[in-house]
Every structure is written in C-alpha cells, then in structure tokens.
Protein backbone atom coordinates (compact mmCIF):
# COMPACT_ATOMS: atom_id res chain seq x y z
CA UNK A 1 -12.15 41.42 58.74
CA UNK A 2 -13.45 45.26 57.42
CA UNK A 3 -16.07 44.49 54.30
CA UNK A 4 -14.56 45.91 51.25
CA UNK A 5 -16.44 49.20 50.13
CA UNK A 6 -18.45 48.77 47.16
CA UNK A 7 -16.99 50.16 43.67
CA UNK A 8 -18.16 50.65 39.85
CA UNK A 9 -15.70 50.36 37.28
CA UNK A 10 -16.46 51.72 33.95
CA UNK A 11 -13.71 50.33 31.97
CA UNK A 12 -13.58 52.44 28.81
CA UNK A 13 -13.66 50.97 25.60
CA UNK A 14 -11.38 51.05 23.10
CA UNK A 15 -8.76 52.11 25.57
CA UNK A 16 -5.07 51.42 25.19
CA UNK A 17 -2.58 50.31 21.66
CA UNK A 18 -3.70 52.15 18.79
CA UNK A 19 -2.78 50.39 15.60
CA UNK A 20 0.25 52.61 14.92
CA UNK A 21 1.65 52.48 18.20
CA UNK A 22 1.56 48.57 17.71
CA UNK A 23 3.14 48.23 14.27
CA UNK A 24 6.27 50.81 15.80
CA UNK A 25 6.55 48.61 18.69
CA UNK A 26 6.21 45.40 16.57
CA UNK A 27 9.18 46.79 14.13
CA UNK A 28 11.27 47.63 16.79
CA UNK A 29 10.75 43.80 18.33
CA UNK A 30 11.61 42.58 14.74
CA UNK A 31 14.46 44.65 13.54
CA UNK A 32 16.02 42.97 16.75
CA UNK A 33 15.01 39.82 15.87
CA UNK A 34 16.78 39.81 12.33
CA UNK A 35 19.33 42.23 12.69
CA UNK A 36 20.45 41.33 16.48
CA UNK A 37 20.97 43.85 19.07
CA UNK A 38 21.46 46.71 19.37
CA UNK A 39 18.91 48.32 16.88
CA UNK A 40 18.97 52.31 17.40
CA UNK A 41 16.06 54.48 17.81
CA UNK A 42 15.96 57.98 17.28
CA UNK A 43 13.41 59.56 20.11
CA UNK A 44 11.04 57.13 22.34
CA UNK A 45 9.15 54.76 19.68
CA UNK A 46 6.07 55.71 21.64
CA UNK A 47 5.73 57.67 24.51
CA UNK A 48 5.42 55.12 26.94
CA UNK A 49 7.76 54.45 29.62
CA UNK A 50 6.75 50.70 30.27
CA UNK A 51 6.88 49.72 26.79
CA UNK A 52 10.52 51.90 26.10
CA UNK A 53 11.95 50.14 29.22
CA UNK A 54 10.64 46.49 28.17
CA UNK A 55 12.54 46.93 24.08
CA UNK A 56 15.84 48.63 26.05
CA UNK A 57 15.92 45.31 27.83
CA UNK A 58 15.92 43.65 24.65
CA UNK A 59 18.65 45.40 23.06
CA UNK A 60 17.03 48.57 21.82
CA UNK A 61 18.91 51.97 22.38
CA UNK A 62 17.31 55.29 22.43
CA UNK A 63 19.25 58.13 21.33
CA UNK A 64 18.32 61.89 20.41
CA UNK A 65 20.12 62.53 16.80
CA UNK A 66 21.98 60.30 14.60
CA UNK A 67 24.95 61.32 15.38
CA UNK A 68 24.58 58.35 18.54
CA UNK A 69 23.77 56.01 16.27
CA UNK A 70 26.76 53.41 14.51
CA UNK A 71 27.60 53.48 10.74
CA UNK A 72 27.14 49.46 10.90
CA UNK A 73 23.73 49.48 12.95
CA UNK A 74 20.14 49.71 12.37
CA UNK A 75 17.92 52.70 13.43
CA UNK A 76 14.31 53.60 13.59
CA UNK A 77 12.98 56.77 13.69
CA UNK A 78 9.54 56.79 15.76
CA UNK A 79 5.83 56.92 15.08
CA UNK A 80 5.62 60.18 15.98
CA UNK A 81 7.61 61.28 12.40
CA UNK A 82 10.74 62.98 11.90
CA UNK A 83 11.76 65.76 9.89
CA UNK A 84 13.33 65.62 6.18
CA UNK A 85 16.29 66.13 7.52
CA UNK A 86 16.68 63.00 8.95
CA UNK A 87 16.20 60.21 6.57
CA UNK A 88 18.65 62.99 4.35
CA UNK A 89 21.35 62.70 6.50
CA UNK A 90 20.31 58.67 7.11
CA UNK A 91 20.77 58.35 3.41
CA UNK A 92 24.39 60.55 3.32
CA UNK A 93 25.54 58.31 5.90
CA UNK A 94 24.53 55.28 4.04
CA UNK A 95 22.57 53.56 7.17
CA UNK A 96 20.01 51.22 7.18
CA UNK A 97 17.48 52.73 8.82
CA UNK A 98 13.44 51.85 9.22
CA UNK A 99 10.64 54.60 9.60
CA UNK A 100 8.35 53.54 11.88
CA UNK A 101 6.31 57.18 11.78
CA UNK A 102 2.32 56.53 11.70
CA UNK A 103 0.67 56.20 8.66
CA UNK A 104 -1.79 58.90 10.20
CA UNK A 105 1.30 60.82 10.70
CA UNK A 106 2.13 60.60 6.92
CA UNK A 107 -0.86 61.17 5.73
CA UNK A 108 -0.38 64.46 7.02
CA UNK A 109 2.83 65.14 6.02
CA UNK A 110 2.00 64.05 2.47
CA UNK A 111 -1.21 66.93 2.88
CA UNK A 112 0.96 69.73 4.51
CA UNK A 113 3.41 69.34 1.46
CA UNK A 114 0.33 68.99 -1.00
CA UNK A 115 -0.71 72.11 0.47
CA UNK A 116 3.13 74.23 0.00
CA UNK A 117 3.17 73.05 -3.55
CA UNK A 118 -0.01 74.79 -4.05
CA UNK A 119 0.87 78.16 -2.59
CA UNK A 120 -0.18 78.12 0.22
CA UNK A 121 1.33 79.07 3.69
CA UNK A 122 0.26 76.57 5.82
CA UNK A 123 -0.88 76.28 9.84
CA UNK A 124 -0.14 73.54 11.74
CA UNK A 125 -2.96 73.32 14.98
CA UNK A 126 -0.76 71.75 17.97
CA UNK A 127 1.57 71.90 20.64
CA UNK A 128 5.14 73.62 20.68
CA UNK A 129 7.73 71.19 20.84
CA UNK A 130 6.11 67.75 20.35
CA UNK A 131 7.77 65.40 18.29
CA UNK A 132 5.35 64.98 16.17
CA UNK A 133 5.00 68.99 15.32
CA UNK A 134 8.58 69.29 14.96
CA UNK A 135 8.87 66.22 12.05
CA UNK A 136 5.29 68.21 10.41
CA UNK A 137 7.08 71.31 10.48
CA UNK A 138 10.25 69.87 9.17
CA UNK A 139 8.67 68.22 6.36
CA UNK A 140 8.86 71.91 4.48
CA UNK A 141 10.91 75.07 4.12
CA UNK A 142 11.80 77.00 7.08
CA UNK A 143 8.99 79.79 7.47
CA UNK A 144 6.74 77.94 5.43
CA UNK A 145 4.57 76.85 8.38
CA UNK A 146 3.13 78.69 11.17
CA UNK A 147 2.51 76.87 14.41
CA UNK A 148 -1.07 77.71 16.20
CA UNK A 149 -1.44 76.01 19.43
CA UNK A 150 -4.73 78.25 20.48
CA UNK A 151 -7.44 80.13 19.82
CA UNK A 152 -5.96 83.30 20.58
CA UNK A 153 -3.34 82.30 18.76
CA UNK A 154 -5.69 81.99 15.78
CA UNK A 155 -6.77 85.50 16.48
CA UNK A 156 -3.70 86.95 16.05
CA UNK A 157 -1.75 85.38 13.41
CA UNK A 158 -1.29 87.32 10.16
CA UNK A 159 -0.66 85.80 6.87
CA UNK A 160 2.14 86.34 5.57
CA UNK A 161 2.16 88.35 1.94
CA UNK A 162 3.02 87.54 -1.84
CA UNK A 163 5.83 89.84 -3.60
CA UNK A 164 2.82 92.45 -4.72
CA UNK A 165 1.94 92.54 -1.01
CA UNK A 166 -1.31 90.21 -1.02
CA UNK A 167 -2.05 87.75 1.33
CA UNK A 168 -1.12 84.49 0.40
CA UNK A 169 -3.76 81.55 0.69
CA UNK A 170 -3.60 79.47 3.95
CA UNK A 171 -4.32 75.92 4.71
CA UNK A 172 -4.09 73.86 7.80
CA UNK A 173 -3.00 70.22 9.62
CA UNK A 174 -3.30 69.50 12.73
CA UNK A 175 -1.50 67.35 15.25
CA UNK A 176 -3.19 64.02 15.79
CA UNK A 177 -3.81 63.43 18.78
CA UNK A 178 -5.03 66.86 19.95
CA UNK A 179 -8.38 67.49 22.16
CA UNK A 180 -10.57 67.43 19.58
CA UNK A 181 -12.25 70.08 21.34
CA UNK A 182 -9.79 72.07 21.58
CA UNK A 183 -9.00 71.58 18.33
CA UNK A 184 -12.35 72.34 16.95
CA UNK A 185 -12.40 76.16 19.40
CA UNK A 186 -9.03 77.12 16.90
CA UNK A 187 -10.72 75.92 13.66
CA UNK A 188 -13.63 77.74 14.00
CA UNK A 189 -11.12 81.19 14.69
CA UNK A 190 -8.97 80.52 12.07
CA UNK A 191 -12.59 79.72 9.47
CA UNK A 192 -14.22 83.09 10.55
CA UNK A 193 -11.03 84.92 10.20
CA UNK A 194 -10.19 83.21 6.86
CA UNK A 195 -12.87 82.32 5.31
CA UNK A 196 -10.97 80.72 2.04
CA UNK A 197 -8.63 78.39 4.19
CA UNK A 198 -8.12 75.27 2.92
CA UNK A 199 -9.23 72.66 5.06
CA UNK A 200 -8.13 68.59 5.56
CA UNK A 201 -10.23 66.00 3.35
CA UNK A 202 -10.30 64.36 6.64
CA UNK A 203 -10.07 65.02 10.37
CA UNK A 204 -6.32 65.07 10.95
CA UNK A 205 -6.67 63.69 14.15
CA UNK A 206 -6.48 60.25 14.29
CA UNK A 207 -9.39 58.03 14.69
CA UNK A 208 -7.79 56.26 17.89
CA UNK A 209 -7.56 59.55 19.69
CA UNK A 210 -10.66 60.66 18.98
CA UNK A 211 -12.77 57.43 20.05
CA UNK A 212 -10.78 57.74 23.08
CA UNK A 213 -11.56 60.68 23.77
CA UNK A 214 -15.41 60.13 22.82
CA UNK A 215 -15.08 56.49 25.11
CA UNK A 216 -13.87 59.19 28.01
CA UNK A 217 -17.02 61.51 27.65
CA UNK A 218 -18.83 58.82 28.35
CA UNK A 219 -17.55 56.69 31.35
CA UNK A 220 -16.24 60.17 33.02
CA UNK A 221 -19.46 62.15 33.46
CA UNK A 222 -20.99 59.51 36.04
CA UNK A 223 -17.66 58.67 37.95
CA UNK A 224 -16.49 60.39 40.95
CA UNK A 225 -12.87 59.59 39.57
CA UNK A 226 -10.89 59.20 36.13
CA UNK A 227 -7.72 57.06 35.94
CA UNK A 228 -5.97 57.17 32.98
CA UNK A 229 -3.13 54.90 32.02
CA UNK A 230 -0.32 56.59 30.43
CA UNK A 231 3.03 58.26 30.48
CA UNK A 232 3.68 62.06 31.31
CA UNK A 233 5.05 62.37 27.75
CA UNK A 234 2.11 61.04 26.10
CA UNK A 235 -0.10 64.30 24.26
CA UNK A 236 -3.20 61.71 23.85
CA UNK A 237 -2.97 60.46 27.16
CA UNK A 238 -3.01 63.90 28.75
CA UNK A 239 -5.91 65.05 26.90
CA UNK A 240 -8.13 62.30 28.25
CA UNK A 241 -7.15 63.52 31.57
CA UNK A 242 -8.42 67.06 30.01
CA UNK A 243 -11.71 65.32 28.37
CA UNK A 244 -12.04 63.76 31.66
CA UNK A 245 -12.50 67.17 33.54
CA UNK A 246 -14.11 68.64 30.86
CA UNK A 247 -17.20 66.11 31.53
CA UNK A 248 -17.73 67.13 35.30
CA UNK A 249 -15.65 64.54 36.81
CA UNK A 250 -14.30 66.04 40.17
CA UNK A 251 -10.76 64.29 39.82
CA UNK A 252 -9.28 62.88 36.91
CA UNK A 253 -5.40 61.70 37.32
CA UNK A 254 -2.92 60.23 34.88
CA UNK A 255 -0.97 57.17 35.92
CA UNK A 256 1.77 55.14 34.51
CA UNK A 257 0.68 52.29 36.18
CA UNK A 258 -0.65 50.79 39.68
CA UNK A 259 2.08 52.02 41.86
CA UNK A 260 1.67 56.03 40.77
CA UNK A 261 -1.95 55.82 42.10
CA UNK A 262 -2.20 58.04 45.28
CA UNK A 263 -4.28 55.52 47.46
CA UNK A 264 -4.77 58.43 50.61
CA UNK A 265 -6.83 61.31 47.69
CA UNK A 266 -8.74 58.35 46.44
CA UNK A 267 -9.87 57.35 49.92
CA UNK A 268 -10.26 60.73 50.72
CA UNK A 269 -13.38 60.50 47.85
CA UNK A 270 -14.70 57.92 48.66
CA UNK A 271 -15.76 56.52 45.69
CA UNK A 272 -18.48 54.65 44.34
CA UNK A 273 -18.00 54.86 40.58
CA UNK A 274 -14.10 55.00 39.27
CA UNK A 275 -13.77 55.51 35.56
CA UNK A 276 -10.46 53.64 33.84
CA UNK A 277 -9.13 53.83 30.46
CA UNK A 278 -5.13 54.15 28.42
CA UNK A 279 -3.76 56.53 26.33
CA UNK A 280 -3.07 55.00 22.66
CA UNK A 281 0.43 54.18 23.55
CA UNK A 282 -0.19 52.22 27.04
CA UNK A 283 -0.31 48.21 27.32
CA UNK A 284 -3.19 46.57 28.35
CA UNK A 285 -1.30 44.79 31.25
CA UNK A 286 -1.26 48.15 32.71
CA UNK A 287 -4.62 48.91 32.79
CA UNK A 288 -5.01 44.61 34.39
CA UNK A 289 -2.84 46.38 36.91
CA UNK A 290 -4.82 49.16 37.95
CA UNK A 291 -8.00 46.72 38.09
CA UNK A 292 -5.86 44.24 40.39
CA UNK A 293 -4.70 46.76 42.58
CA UNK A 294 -8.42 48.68 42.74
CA UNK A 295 -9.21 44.75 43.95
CA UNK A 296 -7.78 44.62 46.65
CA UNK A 297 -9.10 48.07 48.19
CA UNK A 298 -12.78 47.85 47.03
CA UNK A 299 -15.39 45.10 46.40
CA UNK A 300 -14.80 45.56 42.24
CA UNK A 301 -17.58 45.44 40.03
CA UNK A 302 -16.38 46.12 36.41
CA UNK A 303 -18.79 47.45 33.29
CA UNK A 304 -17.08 47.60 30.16
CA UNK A 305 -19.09 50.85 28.38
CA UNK A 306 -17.94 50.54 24.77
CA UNK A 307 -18.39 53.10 22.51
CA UNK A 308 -16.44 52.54 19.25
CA UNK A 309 -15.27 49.40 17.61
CA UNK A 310 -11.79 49.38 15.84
CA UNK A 311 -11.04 47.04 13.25
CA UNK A 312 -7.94 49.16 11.71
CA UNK A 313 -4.78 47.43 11.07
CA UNK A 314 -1.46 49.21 9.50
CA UNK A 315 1.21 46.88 7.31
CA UNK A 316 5.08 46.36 8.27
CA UNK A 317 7.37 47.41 5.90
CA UNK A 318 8.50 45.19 3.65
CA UNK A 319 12.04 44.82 5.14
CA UNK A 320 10.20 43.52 8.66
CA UNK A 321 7.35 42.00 7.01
C-alpha cells in the first residue's frame, strides 16, 4: 500500500455560524415548529446552499417577493434585511410575518436613517446588487443614498447640492461583511476628499467577518493552499477567498463542501500545509467534511490557529422565543 503524503492543516479559528446567521436559521426551524409547514421566506435566509436545502426539506419555501407568499401563512424575511417596503406591504396585507434581518444589519439601518434625518446625503460602501445593499438602500428615500463599491468610485462621486447650490453634508455605512481592506482603501478616498464626512460610531462591518477575515491572514500566509467553505452567493465567504490571496497564498478556492474540491489541481501542488476555514453562513459539518475527505488522501495532521474568541449571542423574537 502507497504511504499517505504528509499534510498540515491549519484549521482557522472562529470559522463558520456567525451568531446572526444562527438565530435566522434557528427562527426559521421554529416558526415551523409552531406554525407547521410551510413557513415562507422571502430571499435565501442565509446564503448557504446546504443549510437552504436542509429547512426546504422541512417545509420551508423560498420565494422572491410577497406576492408568492399565502394570505394565511407565515413569512420571514432574511438576515440579510429587506427594504421598507416590505414589512409595508406585509402589514397592508395583514400577514404574519417574522424579520429575521441581523441585528448588525439593523444597527445600520437605524444609523443610515439617523444620518438622512440629519441632512445628510448618505454613502453606502458595498457591492451592487446584494441583498443586503438593496434592504440599506431601501430603508430611505429614493436618491437619498449613493452606492460606492470602490475607490475610484470614491474619487468620482459628487455630492449632491442644497436649494442655494451648496454641498450637502455626507455620511457613510457600509455593508457588513465587506473586505475590510477593501473597505478601509474607499474610506480613506472618500476622508481626504471630504474631510467633514460623518463617520460610523463603530466599524459597520460585523465583528464575525472581520475575525474571519483576520483568522484567514493568519493560517493563509504559510499554506500552499486555502479552502474555504461556503456558497458562491455568500459576500463574506468570497472575501476570505480574496484575504486568502491577498496573504501570498498561491491558490485559494471556495467550496461548498467535500465533493466541489478539485482533487487533480490539489495534487498537482503538492501540498504540505492546506489552510481550512467557513464563511459566516457555512455549517460546521461541512468543514468535518472537508477534513474527512483531506483524510483519506494525505496523512492529516490538524493545528487549530485561533485568533479571536466569540462569545456574542443575539435574542429570538419574542413570538419564537
């Protein structure tokens, strides 16, 4: 029998659930529980397709608008936040529904609209049609946010002027789960360009994302590969694939589980060191997966490298609770 080649795993950690991607999952699992199925959600609850295809088999039914959903069913909207509109036209219809949007996410909306009722125009740093942009932007007026997705975008927005033909005062958001490096290359435009912006109390992007991507740094700059657990829909997940690169290693990949891994490149490499970690919204049985099926290839030896410790639980809504 061939000896096994020898193989490092750096197992990043925290890797994986962040606590708002577990508290949507958890109230879709319950609102099936008391209501029965089906419960409607409007959009993926998390960008995941493991997790979406384990709550369809128990009775949950994705749908794009309300206008899918039932007069006499539940629906949730997802963590990812939806616009005004929707819990409007939820309430007009009289449905029960549940908001299952990230407190993170919230906390966000509640500054963006802090922001408007001040007078200011506001910039929202992130990416064109994500779910979660589209529920920031719809949380005010239409043309009272301007979506900057990078630097040079920065560079050539102008702000947008008062009825005596000033400039009226900006402030920014930003998605959460943006590179924060990325992120930080469009602040520091937007700060030289305007030097009175109004900044967040707090980094916007959430702390799951960015210990992630931190955890990433770390196990990534030694390995001659980067797996990442996660879907093709998942921002976070894709920007540890970026972070990943970013640190020097030669191939970083994003997987949604064992089965996507493409056995022949990784041969090809040869490893010795293999970095693994999950995007916020991937199950740990994925990532068991991945370490199973490494296994059987190479003689496994796994390091956990931990670089943050998260302690941060979010409360179901009373109705789940």
């Amino acid at each position: 029998m061939t000896e096994q080649p020898s193989l490092t795993l750096r197992l990043a950690a925290p890797r994986g659930f962040c606590a708002g991607v577990e508290r949507a999952i958890i109230m879709v699992e319950r609102a099936i529980e008391r209501f029965g199925a089906p419960v409607y959600v409007r959009h993926e609850i998390v960008h995941n397709e493991t997790v979406v295809r384990r709550l369809r088999e128990l009775g949950a039914v994705f749908v794009d608008e309300l206008d899918e959903v039932p007069d006499d069913r539940p629906v949730l909207f997802s963590a990812h936040g939806v616009p005004k509109s929707v819990p409007a036209e939820a309430q007009r219809r009289e449905l029960l529904y549940l908001d299952a949007t990230c407190p993170l996410v919230s906390k966000v909306h509640i500054e963006a609209q802090r922001h408007h009722d001040g007078g200011h125009h506001v910039l929202l740093i992130g990416h064109q049609g994500h779910p979660e942009v589209i529920g920031t932007m719809g949380q005010l007026p239409e043309g009272a946010v301007t979506l900057i997705d990078t630097p040079e975008d920065a560079e050539h927005f102008e702000p947008p002027q008062d009825a005596e033909g000033a400039p009226v005062p900006l402030a920014y958001v930003t998605q959460t789960t943006l590179s924060v490096d990325d992120t930080k290359a469009v602040v520091e435009v937007l700060r030289r360009r305007f030097p009175d912006i109004r900044i967040p109390h707090k980094d916007d992007i959430c702390y799951a994302t960015t210990n992630r991507q931190d955890a990433v740094k770390v196990i990534a700059e030694e390995a001659d590969a980067l797996i990442v657990v996660g879907s093709e829909t998942s921002s976070n997940s894709k920007r540890l694939v970026e972070v990943g690169q970013r640190a020097g290693c030669p191939y970083a990949v994003l997987v949604e589980d064992a089965s996507r891994i493409d056995w022949d490149t990784l041969a090809r490499l040869s490893p010795s060191v293999v970095a693994l970690t999950a995007g916020a919204s991937a199950p740990e049985p994925l990532v068991q997966g991945v370490i199973d099926a490494l296994s059987q290839r190479y003689a496994v030896t796994v390091e956990e490298v931990e670089t943050a410790r998260e302690a941060v639980t979010f409360k179901l809504p009373r109705a789940l609770a």
